[in-house]
PDB file of N, CA and C in Angstrom:
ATOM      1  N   UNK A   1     -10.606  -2.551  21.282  1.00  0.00           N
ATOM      2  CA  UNK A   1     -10.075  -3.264  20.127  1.00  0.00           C
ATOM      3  C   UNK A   1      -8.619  -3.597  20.407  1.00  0.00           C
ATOM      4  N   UNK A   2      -8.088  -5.211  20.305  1.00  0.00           N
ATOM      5  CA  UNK A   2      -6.749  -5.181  20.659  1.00  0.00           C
ATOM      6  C   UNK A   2      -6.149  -5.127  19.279  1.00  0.00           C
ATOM      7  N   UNK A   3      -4.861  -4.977  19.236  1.00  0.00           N
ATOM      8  CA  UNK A   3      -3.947  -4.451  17.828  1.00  0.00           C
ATOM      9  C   UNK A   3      -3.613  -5.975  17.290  1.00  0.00           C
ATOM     10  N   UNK A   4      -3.691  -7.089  18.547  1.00  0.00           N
ATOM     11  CA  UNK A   4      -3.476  -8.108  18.004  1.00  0.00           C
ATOM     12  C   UNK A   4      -4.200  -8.663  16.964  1.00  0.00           C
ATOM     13  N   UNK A   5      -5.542  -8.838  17.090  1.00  0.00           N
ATOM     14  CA  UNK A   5      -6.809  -9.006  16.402  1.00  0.00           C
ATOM     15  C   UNK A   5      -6.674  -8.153  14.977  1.00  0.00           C
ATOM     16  N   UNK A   6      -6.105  -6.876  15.156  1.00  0.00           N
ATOM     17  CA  UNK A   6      -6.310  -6.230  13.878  1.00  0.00           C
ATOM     18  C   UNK A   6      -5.307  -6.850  13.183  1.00  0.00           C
ATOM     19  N   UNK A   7      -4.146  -7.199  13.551  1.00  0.00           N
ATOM     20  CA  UNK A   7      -3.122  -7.397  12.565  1.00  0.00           C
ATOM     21  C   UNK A   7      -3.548  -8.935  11.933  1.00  0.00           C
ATOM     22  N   UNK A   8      -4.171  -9.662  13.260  1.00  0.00           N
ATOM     23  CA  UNK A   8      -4.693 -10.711  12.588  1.00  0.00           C
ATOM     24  C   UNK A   8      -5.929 -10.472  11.618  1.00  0.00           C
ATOM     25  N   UNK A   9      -6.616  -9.995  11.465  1.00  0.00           N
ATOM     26  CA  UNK A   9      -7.277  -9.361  10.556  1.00  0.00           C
ATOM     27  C   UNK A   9      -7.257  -9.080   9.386  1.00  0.00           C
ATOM     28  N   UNK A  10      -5.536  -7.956   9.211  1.00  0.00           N
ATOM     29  CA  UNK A  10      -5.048  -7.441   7.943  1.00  0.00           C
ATOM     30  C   UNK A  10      -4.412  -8.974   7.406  1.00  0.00           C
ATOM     31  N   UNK A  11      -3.521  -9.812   8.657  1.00  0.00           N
ATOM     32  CA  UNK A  11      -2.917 -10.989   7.830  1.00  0.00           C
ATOM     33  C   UNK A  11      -4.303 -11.808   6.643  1.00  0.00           C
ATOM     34  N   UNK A  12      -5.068 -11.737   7.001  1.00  0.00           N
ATOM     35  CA  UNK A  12      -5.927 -12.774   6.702  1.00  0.00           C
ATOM     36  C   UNK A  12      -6.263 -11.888   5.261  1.00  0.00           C
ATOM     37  N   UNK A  13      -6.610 -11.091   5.093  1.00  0.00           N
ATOM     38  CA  UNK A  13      -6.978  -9.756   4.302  1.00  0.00           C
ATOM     39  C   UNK A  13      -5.652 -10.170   3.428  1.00  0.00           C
ATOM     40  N   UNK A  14      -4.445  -9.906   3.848  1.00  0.00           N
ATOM     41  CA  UNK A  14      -3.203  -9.830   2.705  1.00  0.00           C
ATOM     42  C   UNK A  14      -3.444 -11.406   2.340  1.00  0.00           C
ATOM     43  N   UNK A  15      -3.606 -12.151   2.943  1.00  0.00           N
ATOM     44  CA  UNK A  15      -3.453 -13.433   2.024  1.00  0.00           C
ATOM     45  C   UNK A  15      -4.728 -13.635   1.133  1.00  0.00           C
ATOM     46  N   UNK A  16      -5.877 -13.512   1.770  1.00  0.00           N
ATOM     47  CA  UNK A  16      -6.938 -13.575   0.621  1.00  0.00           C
ATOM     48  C   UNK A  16      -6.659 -12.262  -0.514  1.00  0.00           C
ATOM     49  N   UNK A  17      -6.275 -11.340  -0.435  1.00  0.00           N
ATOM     50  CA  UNK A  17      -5.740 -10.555  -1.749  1.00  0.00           C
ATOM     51  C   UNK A  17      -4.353 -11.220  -2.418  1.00  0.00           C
ATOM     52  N   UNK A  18      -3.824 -11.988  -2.376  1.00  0.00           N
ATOM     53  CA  UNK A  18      -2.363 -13.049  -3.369  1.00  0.00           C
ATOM     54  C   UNK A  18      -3.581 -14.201  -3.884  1.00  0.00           C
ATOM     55  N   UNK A  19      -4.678 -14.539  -2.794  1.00  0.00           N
ATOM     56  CA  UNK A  19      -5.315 -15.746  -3.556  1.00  0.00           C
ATOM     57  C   UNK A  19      -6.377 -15.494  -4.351  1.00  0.00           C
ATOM     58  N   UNK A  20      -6.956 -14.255  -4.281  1.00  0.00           N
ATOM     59  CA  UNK A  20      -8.627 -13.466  -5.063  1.00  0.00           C
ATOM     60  C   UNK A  20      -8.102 -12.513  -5.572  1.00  0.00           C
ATOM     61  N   UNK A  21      -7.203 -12.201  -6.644  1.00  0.00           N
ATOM     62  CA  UNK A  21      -6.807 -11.167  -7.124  1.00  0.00           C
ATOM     63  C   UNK A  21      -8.301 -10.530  -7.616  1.00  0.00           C
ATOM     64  N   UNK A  22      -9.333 -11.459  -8.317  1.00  0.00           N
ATOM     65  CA  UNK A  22     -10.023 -10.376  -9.178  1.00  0.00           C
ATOM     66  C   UNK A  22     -11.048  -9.498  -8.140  1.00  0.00           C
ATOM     67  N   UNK A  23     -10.462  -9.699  -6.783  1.00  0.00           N
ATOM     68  CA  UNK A  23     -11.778  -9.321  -5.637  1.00  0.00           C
ATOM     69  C   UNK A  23     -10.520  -7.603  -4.824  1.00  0.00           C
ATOM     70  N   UNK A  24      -9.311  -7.477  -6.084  1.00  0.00           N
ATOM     71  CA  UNK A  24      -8.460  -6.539  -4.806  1.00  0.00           C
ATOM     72  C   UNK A  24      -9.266  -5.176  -4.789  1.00  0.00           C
ATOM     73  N   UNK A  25      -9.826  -4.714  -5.437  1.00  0.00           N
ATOM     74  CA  UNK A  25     -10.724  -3.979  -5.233  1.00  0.00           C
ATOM     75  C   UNK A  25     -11.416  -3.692  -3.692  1.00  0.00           C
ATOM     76  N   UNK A  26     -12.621  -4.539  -4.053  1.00  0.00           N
ATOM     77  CA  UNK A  26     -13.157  -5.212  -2.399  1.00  0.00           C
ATOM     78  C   UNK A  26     -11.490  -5.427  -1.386  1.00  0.00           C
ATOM     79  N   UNK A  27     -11.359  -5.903  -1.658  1.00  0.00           N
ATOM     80  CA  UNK A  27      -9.969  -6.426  -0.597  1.00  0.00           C
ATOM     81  C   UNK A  27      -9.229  -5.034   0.203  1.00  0.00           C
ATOM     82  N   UNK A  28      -8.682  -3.948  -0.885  1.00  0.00           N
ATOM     83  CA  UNK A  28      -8.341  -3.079  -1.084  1.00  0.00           C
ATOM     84  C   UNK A  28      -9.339  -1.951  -0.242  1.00  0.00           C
ATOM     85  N   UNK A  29     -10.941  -1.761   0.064  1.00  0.00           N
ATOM     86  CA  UNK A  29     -11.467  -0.884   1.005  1.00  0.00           C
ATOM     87  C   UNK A  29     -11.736  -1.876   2.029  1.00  0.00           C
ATOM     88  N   UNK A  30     -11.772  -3.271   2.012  1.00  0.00           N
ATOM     89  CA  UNK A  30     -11.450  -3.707   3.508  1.00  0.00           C
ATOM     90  C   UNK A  30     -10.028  -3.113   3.835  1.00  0.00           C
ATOM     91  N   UNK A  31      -9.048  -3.105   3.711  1.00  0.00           N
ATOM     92  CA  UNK A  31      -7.837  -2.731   4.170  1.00  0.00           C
ATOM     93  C   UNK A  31      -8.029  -1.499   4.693  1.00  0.00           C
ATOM     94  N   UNK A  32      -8.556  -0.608   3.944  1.00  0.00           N
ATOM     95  CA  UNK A  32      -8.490   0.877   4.142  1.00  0.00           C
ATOM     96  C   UNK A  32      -9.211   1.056   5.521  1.00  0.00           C
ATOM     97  N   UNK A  33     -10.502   0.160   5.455  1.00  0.00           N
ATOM     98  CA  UNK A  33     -11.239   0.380   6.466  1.00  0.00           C
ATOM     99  C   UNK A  33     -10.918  -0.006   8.267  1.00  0.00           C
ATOM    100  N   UNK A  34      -9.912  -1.374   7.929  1.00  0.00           N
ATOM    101  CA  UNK A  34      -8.991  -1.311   9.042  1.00  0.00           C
ATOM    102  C   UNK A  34      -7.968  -0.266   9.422  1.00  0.00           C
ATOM    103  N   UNK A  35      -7.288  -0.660   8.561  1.00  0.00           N
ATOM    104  CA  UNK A  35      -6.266   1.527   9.189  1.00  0.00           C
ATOM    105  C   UNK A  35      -7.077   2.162   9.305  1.00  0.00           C
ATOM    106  N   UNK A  36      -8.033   2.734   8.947  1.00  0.00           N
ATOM    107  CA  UNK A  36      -9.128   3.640   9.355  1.00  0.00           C
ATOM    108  C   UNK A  36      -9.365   3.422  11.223  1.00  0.00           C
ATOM    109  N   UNK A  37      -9.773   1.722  10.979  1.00  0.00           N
ATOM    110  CA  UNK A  37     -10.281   1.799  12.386  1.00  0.00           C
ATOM    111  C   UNK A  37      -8.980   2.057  13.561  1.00  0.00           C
ATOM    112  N   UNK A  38      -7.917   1.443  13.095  1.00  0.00           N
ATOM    113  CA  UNK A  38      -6.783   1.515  13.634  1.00  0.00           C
ATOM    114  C   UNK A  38      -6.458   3.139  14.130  1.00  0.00           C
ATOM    115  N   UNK A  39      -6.151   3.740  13.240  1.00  0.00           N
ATOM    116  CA  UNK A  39      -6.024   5.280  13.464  1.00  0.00           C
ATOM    117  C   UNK A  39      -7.332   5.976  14.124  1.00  0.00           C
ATOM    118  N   UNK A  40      -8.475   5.489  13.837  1.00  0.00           N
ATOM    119  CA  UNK A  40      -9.066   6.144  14.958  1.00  0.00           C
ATOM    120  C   UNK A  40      -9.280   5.639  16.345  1.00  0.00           C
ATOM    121  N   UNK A  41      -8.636   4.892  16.685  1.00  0.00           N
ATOM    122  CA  UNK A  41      -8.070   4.517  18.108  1.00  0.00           C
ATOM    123  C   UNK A  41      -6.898   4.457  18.546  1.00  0.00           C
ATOM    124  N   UNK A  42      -6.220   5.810  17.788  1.00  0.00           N
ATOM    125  CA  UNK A  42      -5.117   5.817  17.983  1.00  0.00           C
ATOM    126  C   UNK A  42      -3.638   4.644  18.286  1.00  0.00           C
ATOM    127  N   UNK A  43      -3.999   3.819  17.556  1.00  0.00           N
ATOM    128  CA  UNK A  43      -2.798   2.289  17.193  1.00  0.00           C
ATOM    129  C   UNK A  43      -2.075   3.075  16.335  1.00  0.00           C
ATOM    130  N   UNK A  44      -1.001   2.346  16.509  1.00  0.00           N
ATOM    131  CA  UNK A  44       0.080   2.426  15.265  1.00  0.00           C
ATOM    132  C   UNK A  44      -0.263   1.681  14.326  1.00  0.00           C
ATOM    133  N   UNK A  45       0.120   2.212  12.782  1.00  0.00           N
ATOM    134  CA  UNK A  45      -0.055   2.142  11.621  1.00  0.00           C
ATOM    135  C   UNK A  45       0.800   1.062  11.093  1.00  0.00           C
ATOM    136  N   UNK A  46       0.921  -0.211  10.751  1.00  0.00           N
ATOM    137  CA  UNK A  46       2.353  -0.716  10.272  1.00  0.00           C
ATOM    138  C   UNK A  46       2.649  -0.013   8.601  1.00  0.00           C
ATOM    139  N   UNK A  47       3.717   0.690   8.289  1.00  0.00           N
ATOM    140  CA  UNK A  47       4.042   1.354   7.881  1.00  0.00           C
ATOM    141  C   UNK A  47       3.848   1.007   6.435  1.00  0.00           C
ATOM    142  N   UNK A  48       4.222  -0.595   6.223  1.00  0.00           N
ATOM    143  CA  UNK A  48       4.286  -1.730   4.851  1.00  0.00           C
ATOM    144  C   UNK A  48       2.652  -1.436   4.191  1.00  0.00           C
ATOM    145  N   UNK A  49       1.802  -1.323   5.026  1.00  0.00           N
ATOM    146  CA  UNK A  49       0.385  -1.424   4.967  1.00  0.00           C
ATOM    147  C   UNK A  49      -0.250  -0.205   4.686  1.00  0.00           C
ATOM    148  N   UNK A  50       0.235   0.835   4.913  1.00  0.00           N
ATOM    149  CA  UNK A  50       0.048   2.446   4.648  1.00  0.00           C
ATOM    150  C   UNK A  50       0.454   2.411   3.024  1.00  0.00           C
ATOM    151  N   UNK A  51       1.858   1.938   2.968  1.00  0.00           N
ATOM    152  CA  UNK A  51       2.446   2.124   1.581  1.00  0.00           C
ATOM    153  C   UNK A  51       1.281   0.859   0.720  1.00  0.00           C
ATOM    154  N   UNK A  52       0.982   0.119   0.594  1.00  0.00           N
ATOM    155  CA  UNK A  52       0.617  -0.884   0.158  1.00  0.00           C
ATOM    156  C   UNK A  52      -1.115  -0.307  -0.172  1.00  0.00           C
ATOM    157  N   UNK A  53      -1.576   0.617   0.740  1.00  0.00           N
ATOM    158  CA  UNK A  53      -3.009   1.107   0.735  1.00  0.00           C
ATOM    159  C   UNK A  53      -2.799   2.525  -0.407  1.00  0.00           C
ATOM    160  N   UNK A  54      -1.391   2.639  -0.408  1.00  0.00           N
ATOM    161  CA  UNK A  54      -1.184   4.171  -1.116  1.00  0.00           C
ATOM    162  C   UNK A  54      -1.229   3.909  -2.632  1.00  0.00           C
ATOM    163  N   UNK A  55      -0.207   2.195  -2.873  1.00  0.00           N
ATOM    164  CA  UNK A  55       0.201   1.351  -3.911  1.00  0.00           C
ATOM    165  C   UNK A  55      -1.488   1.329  -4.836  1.00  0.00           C
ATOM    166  N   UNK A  56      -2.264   0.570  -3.690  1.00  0.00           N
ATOM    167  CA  UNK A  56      -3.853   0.128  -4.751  1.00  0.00           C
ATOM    168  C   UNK A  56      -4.427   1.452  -4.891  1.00  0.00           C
ATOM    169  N   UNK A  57      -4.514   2.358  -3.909  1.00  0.00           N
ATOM    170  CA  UNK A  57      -5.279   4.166  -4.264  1.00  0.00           C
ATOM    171  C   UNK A  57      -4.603   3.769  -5.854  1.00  0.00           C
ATOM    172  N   UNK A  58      -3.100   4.497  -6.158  1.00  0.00           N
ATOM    173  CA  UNK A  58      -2.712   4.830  -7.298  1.00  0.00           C
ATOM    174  C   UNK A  58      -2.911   4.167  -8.144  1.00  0.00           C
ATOM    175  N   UNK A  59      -3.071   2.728  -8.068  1.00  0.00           N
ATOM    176  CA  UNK A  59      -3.007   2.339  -9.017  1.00  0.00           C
ATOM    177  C   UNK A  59      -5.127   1.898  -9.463  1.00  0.00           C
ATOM    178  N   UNK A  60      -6.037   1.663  -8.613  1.00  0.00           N
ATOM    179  CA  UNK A  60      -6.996   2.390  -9.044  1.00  0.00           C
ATOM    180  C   UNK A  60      -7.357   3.197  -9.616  1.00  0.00           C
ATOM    181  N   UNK A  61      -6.926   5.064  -9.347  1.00  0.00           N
ATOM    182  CA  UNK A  61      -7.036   5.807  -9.772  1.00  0.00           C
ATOM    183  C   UNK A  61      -7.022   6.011 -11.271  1.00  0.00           C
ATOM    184  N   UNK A  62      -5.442   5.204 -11.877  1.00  0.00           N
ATOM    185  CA  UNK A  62      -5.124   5.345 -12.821  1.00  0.00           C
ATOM    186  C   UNK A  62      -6.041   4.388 -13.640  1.00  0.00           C
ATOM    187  N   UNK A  63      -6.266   3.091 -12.738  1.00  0.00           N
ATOM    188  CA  UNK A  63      -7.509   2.404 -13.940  1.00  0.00           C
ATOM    189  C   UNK A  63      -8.665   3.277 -14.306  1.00  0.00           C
ATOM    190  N   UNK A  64      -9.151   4.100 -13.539  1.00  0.00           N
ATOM    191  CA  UNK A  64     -10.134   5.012 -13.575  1.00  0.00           C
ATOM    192  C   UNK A  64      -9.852   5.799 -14.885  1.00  0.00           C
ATOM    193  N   UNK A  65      -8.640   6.652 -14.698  1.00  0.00           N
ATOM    194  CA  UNK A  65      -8.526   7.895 -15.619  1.00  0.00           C
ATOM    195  C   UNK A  65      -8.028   6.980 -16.946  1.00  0.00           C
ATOM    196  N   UNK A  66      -7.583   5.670 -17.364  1.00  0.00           N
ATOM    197  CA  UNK A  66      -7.440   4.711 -18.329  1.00  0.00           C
ATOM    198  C   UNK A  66      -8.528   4.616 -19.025  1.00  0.00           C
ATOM    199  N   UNK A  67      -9.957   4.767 -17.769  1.00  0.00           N
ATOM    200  CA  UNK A  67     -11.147   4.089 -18.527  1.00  0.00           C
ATOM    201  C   UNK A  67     -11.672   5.415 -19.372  1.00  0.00           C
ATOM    202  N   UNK A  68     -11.459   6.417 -18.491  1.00  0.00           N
ATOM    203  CA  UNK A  68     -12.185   8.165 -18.788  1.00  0.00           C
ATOM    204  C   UNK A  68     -11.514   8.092 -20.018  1.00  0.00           C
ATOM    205  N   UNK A  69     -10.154   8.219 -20.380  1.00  0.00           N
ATOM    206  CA  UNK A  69      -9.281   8.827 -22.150  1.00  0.00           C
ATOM    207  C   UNK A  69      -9.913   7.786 -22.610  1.00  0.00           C
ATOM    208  N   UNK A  70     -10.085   6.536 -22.580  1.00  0.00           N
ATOM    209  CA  UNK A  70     -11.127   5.418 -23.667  1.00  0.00           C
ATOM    210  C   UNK A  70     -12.078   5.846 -23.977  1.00  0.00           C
ATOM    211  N   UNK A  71     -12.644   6.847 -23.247  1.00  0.00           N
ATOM    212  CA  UNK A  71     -14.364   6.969 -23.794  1.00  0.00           C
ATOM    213  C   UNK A  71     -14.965   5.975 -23.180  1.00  0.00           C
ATOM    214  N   UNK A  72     -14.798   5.607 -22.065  1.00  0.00           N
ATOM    215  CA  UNK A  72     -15.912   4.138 -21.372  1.00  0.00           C
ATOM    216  C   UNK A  72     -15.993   2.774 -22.242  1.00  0.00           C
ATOM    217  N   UNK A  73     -16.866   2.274 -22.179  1.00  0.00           N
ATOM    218  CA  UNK A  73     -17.212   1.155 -22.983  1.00  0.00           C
ATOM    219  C   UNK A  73     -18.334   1.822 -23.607  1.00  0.00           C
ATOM    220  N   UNK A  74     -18.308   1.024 -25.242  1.00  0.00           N
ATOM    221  CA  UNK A  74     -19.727   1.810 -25.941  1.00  0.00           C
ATOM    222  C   UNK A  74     -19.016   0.200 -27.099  1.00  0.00           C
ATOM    223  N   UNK A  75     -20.285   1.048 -28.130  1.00  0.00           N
ATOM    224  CA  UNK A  75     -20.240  -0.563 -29.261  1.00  0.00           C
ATOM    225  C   UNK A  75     -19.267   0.514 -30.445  1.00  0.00           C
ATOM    226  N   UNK A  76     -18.427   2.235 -30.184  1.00  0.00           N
ATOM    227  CA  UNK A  76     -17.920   2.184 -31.420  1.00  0.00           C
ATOM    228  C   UNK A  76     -18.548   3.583 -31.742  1.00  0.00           C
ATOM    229  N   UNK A  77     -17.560   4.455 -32.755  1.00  0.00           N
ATOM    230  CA  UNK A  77     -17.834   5.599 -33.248  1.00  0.00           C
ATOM    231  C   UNK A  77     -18.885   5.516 -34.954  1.00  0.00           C
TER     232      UNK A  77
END
């Protein structure tokens, strides 16, 4: 795997996530899944892209635990 290819990869990845926001989700475990592949072939990490994978974790998470204190979706008490 060359590092060139990956970065071309992530570029393509960061721009379709500014143009498909409602897809950052999806967008967001493609990313992961490149540093993944990256680190397990021992490449360097670009550092912007670590923070940026740490950025959507947290801020997922928190949509998650947003949805849990709502009580989910339902039609109402």
């Amino acid at each position: 795997m060359d590092i060139d290819d990956v970065k071309a990869e992530l570029g393509i990845l960061m721009t379709r996530m500014q143009n498909e926001p409602a897809d950052r989700h999806e967008l967001y475990l493609m990313i992961m899944e490149k540093l993944n592949e990256m680190r397990a072939f021992g490449m360097p990490v670009p550092e912007d892209l670590v923070k940026l994978e740490a950025a959507l974790e947290a801020e997922f998470a928190q949509d998650l635990r947003d949805a849990s204190a709502g009580g989910g979706h339902g039609s109402g008490n």
